[in-house]
Protein backbone atom coordinates (compact mmCIF):
# COMPACT_ATOMS: atom_id res chain seq x y z
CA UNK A 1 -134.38 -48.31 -57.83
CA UNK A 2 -133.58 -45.18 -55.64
CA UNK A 3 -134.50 -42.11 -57.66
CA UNK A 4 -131.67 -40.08 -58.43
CA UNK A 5 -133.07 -36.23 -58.08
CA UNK A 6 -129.94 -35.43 -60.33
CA UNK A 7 -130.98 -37.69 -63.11
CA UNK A 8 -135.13 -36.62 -62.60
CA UNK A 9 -134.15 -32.30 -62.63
CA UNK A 10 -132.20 -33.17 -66.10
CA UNK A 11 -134.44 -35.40 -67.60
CA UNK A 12 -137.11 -33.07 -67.21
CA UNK A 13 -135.94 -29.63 -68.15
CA UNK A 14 -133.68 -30.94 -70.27
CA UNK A 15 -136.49 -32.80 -71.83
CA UNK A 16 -138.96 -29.98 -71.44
CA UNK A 17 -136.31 -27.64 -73.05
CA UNK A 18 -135.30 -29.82 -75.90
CA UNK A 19 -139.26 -30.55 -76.75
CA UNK A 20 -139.60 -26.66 -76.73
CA UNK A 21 -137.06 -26.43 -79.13
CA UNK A 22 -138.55 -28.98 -81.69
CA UNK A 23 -141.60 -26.65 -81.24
CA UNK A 24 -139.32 -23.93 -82.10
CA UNK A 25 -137.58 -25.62 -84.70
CA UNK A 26 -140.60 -26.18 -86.91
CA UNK A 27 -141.97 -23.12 -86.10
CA UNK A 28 -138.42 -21.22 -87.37
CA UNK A 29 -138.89 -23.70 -90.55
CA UNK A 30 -141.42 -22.85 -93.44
CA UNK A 31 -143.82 -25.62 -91.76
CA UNK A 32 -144.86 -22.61 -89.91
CA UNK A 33 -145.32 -19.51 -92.24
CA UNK A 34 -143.98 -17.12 -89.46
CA UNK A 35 -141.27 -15.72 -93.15
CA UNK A 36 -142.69 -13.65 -95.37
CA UNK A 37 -144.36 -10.87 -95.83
CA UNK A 38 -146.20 -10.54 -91.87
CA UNK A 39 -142.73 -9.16 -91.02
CA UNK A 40 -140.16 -6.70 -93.57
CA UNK A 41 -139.97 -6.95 -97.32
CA UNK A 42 -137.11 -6.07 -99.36
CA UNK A 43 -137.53 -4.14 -102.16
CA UNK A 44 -137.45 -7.49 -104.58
CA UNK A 45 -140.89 -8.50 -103.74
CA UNK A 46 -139.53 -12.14 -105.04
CA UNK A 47 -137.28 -11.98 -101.93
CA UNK A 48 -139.08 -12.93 -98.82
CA UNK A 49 -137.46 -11.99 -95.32
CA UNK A 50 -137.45 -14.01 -91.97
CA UNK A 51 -138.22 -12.00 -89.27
CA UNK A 52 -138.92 -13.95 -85.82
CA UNK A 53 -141.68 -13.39 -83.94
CA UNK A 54 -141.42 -12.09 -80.12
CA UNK A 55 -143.06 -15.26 -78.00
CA UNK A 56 -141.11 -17.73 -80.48
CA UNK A 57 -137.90 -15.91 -79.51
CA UNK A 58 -138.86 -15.96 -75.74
CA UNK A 59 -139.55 -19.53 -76.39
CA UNK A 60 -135.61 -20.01 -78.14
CA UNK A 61 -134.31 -18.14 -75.19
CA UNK A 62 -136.60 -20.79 -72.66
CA UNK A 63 -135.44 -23.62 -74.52
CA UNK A 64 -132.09 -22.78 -74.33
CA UNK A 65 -132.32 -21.85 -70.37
CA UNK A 66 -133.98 -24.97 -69.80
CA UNK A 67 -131.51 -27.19 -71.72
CA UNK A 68 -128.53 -25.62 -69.88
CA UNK A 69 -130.32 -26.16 -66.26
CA UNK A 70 -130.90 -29.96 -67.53
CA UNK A 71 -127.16 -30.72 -68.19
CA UNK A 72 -125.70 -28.81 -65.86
CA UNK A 73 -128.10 -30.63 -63.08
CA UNK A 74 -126.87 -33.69 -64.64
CA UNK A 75 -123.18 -33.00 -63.46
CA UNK A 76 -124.20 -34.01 -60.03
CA UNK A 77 -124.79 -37.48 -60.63
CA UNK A 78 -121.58 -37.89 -61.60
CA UNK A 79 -118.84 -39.92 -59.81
CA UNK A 80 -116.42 -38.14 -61.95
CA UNK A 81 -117.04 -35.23 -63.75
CA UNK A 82 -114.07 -34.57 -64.79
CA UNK A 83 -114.11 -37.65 -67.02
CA UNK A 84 -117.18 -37.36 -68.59
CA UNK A 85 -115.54 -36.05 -71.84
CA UNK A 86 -114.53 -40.18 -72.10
CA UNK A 87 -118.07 -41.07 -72.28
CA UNK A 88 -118.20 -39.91 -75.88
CA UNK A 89 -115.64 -42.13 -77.27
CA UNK A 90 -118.35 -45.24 -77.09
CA UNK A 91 -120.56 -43.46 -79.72
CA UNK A 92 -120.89 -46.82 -81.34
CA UNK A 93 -122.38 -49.52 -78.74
CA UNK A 94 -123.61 -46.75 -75.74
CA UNK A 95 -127.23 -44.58 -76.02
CA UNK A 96 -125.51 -42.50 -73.37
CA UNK A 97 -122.69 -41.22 -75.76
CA UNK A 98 -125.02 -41.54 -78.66
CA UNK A 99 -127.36 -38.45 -76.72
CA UNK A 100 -123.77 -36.65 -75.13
CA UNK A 101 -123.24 -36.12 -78.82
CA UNK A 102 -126.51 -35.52 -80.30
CA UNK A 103 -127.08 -32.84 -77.66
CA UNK A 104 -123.59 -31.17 -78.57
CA UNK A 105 -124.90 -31.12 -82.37
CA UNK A 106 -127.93 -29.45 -81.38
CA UNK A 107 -126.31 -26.54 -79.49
CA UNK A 108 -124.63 -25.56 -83.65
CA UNK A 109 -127.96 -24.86 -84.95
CA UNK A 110 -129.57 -23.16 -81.27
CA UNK A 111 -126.19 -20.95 -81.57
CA UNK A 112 -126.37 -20.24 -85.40
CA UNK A 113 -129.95 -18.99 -85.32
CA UNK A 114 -129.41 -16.96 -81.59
CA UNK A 115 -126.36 -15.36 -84.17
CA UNK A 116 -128.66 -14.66 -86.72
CA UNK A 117 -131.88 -12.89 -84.57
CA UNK A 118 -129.30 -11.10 -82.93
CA UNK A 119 -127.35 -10.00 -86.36
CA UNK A 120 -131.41 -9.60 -87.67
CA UNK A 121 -131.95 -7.20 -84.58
CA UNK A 122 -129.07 -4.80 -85.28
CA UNK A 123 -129.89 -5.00 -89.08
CA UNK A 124 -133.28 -3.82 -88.34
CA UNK A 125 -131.95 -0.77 -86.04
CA UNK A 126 -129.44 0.17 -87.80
CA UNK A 127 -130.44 0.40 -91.65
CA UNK A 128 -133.32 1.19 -94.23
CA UNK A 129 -133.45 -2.66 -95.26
CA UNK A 130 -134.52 -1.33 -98.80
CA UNK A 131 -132.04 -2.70 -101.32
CA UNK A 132 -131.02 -5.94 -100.38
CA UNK A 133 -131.27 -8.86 -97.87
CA UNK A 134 -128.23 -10.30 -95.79
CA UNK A 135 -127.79 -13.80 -95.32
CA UNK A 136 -129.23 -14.20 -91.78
CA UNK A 137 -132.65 -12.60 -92.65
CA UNK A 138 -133.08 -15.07 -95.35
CA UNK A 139 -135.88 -17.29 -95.56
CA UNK A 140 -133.79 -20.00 -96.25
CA UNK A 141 -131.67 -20.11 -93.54
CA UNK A 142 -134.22 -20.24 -91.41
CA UNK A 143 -135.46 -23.30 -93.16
CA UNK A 144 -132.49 -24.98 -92.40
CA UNK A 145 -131.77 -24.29 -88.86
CA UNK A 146 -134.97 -24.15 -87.77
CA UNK A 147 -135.40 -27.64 -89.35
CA UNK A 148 -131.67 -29.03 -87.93
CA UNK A 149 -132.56 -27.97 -84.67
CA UNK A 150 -135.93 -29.89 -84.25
CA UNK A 151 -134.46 -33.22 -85.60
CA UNK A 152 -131.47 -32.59 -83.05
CA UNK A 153 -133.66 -32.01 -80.17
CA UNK A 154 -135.46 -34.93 -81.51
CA UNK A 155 -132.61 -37.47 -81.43
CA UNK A 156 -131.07 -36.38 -78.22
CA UNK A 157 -134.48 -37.04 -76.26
CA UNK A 158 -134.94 -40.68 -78.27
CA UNK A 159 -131.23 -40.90 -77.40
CA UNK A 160 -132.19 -40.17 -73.86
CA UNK A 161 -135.07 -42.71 -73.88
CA UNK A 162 -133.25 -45.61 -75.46
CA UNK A 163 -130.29 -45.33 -72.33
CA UNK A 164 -132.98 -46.98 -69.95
CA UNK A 165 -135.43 -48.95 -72.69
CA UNK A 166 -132.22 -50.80 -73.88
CA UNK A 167 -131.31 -51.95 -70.16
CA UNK A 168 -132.64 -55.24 -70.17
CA UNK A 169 -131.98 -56.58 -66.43
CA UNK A 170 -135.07 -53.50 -65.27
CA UNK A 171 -137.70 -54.73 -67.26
CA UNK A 172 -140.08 -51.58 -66.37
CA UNK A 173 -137.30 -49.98 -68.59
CA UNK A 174 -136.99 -52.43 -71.48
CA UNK A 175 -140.34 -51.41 -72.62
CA UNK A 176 -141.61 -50.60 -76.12
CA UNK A 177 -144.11 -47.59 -74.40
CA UNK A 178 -140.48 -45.89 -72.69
CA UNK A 179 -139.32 -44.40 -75.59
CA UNK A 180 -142.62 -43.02 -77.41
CA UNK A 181 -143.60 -41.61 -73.53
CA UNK A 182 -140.24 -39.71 -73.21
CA UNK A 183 -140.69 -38.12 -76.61
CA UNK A 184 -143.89 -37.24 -75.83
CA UNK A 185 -143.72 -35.89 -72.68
CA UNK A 186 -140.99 -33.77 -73.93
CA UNK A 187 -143.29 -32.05 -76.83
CA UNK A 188 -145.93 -31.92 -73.67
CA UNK A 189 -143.91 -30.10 -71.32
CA UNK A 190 -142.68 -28.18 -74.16
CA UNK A 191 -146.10 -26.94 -75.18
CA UNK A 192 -147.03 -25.75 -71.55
CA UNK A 193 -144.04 -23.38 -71.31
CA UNK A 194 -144.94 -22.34 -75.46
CA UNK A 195 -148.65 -21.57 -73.82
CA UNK A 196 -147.42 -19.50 -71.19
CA UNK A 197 -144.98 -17.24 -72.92
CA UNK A 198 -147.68 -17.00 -75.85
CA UNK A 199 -150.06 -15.31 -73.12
CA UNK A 200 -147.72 -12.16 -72.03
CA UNK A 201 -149.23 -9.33 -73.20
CA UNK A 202 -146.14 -8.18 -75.55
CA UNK A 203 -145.30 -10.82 -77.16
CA UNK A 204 -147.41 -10.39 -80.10
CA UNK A 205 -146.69 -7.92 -82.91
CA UNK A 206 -148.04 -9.72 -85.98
CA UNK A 207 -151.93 -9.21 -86.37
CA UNK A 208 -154.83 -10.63 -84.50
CA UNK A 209 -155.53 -13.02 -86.91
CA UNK A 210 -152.53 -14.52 -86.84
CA UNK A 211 -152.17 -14.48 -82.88
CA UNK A 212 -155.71 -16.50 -82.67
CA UNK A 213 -154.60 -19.03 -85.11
CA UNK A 214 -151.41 -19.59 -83.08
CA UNK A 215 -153.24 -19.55 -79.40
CA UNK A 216 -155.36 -22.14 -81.24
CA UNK A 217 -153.07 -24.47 -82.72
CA UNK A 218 -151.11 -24.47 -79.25
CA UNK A 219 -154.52 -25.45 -77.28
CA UNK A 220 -155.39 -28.29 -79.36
CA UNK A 221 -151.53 -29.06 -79.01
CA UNK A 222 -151.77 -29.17 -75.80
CA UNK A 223 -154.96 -31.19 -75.55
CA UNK A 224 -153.74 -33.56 -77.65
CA UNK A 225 -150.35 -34.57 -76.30
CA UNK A 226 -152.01 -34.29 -72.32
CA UNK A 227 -154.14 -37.34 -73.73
CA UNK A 228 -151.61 -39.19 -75.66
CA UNK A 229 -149.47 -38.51 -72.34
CA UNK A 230 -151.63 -40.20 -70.07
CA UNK A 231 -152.73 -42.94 -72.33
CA UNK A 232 -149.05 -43.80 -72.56
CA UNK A 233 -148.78 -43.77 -69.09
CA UNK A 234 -151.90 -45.85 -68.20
CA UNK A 235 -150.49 -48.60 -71.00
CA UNK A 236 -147.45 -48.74 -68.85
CA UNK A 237 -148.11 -49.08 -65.58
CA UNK A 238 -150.27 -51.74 -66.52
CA UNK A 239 -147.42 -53.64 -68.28
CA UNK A 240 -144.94 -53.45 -65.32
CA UNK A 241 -147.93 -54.02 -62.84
CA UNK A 242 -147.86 -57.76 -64.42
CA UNK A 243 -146.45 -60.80 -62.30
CA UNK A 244 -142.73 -61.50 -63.47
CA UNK A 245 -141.32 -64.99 -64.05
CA UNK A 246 -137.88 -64.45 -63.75
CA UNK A 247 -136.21 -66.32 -60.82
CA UNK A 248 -133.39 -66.13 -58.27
CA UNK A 249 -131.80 -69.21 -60.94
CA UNK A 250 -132.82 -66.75 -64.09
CA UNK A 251 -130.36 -64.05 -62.53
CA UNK A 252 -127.50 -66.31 -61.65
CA UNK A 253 -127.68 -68.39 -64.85
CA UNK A 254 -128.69 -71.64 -63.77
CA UNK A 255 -132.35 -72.13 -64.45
CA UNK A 256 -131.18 -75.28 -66.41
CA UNK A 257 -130.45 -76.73 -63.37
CA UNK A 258 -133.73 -76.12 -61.51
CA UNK A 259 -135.48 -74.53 -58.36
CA UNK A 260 -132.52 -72.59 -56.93
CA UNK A 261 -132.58 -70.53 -53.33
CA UNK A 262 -130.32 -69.01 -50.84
CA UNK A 263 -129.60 -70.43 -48.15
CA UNK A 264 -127.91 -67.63 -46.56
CA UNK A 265 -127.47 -63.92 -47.49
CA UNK A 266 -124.45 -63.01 -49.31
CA UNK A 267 -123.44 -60.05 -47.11
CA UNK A 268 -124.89 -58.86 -43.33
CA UNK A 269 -124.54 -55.51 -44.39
CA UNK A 270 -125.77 -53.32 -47.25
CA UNK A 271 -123.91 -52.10 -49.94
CA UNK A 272 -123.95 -50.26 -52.97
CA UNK A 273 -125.92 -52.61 -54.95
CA UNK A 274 -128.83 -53.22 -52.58
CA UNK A 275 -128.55 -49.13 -51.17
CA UNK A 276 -129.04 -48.09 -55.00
CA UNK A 277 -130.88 -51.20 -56.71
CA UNK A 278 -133.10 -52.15 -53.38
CA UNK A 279 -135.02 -49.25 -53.33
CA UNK A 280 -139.04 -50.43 -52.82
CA UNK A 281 -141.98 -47.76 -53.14
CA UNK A 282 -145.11 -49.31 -51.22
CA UNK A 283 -148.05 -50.40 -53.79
CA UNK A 284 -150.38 -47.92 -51.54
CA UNK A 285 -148.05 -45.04 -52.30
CA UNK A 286 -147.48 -45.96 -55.87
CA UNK A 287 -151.06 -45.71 -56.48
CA UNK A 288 -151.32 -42.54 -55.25
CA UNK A 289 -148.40 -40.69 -56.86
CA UNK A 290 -150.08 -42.00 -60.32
CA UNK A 291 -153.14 -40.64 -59.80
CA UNK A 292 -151.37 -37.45 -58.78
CA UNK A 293 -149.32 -37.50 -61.98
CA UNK A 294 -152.47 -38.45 -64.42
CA UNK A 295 -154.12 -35.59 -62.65
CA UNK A 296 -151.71 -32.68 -62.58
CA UNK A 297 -149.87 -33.68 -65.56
CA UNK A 298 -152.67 -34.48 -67.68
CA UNK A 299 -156.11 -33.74 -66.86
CA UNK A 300 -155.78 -30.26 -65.40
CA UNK A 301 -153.44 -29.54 -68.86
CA UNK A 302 -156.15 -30.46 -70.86
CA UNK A 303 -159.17 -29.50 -69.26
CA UNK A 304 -157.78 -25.94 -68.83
CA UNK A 305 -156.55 -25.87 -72.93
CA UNK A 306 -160.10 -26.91 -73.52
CA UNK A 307 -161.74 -24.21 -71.09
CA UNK A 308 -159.59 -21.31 -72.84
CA UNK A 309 -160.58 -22.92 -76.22
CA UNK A 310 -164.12 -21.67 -75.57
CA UNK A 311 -163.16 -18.86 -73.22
CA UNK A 312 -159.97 -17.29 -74.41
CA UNK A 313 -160.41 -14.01 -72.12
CA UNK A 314 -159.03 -17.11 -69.41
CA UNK A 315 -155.51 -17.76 -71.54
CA UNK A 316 -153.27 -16.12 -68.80
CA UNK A 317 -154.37 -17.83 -66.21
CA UNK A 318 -155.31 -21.39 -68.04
CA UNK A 319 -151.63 -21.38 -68.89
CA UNK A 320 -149.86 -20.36 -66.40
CA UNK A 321 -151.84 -22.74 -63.87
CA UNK A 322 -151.31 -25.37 -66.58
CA UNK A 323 -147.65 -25.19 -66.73
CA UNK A 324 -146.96 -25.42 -63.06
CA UNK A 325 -149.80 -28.54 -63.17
CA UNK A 326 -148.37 -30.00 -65.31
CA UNK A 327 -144.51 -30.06 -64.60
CA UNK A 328 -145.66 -31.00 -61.16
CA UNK A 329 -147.05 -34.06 -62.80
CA UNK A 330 -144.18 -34.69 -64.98
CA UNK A 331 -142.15 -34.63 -62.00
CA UNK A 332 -144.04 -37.27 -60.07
CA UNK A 333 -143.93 -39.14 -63.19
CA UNK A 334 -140.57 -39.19 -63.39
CA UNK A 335 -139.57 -40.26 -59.49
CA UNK A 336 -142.26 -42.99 -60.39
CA UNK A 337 -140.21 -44.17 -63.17
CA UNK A 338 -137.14 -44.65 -61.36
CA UNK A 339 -138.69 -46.06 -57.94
CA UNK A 340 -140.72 -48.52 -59.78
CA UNK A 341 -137.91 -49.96 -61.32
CA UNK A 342 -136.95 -53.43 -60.53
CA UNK A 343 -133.47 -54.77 -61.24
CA UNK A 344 -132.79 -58.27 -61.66
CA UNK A 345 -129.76 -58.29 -59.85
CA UNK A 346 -131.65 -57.98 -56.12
CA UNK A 347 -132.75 -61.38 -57.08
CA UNK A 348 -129.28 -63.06 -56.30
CA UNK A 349 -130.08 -61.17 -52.43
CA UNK A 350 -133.36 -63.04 -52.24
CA UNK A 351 -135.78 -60.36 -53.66
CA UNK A 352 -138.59 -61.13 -55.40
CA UNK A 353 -139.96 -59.09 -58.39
CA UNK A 354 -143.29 -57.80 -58.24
């Protein structure tokens, strides 16, 4: 299929944005002990107080810039975009109303917890914070929306996913490896931008100890999802590298009947069918786009978490060479997802699947 560089730009910082977010998320929840007493303590020692972090908020404020780039970018693919609101109405049968709507959910708990950091930040100027606790420095609310807005983000990228796995006519889409890839190239890309922002030299105001455990837990983060990434990857472009069965009388409907062929073409001209669904990348260039994608995306990720691992004077740089590495990759990977793509219906023109 022709890629759509509409459709790639949201998909990827959307998907980048919304896997920083479930990073986010968990980190705003108690799975992350970033409450307590590291930041202000009321006078009730029983009462512990949320305070956020300065490279977690950068990373709120990232996810949130990236999110809004991704659907805004995703505008322009529109025929209409005036009547996209109708696309929400099919909540029930379509995974792209399913994700219009998850993604609107997840914007209540990104805007309730941006509400409280920035109610926590004039609470913090402006009094002693000695008697009592208001609502929005509670740990419990953080709980919550920190926990609400990682299972959001986490259903609108499976959403995502599930529009092109559940498209059965492109069988490089109706794969079982689509949907685990998308959510993990989401946590991926969301990790690389986490590394980066962790490395400015200000964002840190919580103890050493506590900044090593955090630089660590982000490099083996980031090692691990570079090789689930590519694994995923390598499992799928062998599956959609296998020789298809279906037929020219598969896509019409009458395989019952027998051998079936054209014996002339349907049109002289192209239209919007074989302009959008015809698209062909050459094998030679395929192969070489991959190996660009497993190798920015993936390798130099990982090999540069591992370096800084064992040399973290080389964080900075690891990270921020990392992050441009690997959305580079990311994007190659996802132009090769969409120009790979085969669609049954160019079979009734007299293509033949790969």
């Amino acid at each position: 299929m022709r890629p759509s560089f509409s459709i790639i730009f949201f998909t990827v910082l959307s998907g980048t944005g919304y896997g920083l977010w479930m990073l986010v998320g968990v980190t705003f929840s108690r799975l992350w002990p970033n409450c307590g007493n590291a930041g202000l303590s009321s006078a009730d020692t029983e009462t512990l107080v949320c305070l956020t972090p300065d490279a977690i908020a950068l990373a709120f404020w990232a996810g949130w810039l990236l999110v809004v780039a991704g659907l805004v970018a995703s505008v322009g693919h529109l025929g209409k975009p005036l009547r996209a609101w109708r696309a929400f109405s099919q909540w029930r049968s379509s995974w792209l109303s399913r994700e219009g709507i998850s993604a609107l959910i997840t914007f209540v708990p990104a805007t309730g917890k941006l509400l409280c950091m920035l109610m926590a930040s004039l609470q913090v100027a402006d009094t002693d914070m000695g008697v009592s606790v208001p609502f929005w420095l509670d740990y419990r609310v953080s709980d919550f929306l920190g926990a609400t807005l990682a299972f959001g983000s986490l259903a609108t990228v499976y959403c995502t996913a599930n529009i092109y796995s559940s498209l059965k006519p492109i069988h490089g889409w109706n794969n079982r490896v689509v949907v685990p890839t998308y959510l993990v190239l989401a946590i991926h890309g969301g990790l690389l931008v986490l590394w980066m922002l962790n490395t400015l030299p200000t964002t840190w105001k919580i103890g050493e100890l506590r900044e090593a455990r955090w630089q660590l837990v982000i490099g083996l983060g980031v090692l691990l999802f570079s090789t689930l990434g590519a694994a995923l990857k390598l499992i799928y472009w062998k599956q959609i590298d296998r020789k298809q069965t279906t037929t020219t009388a598969d896509a019409i409907g009458l395989a019952s009947l027998g051998s079936v062929r054209s014996f002339e073409q349907p049109h002289t001209e192209e239209n919007y069918l074989t302009h959008e669904m015809g698209f062909r990348l050459a094998r030679k260039h395929s192969r070489k786009l991959r190996m660009i994608c497993l190798l920015a995306g993936f390798a130099v990720p990982a090999l540069l978490a591992l370096l800084s691992l064992l040399m973290p004077k080389l964080g900075m740089v690891a990270a921020w060479i990392s992050l441009s590495s690997g959305l580079l990759g990311i994007f190659v990977e996802r132009w090769l997802f969409f120009a790979e793509a085969r669609h049954s219906v160019m079979l009734y023109y007299g293509a033949h699947q790969d």
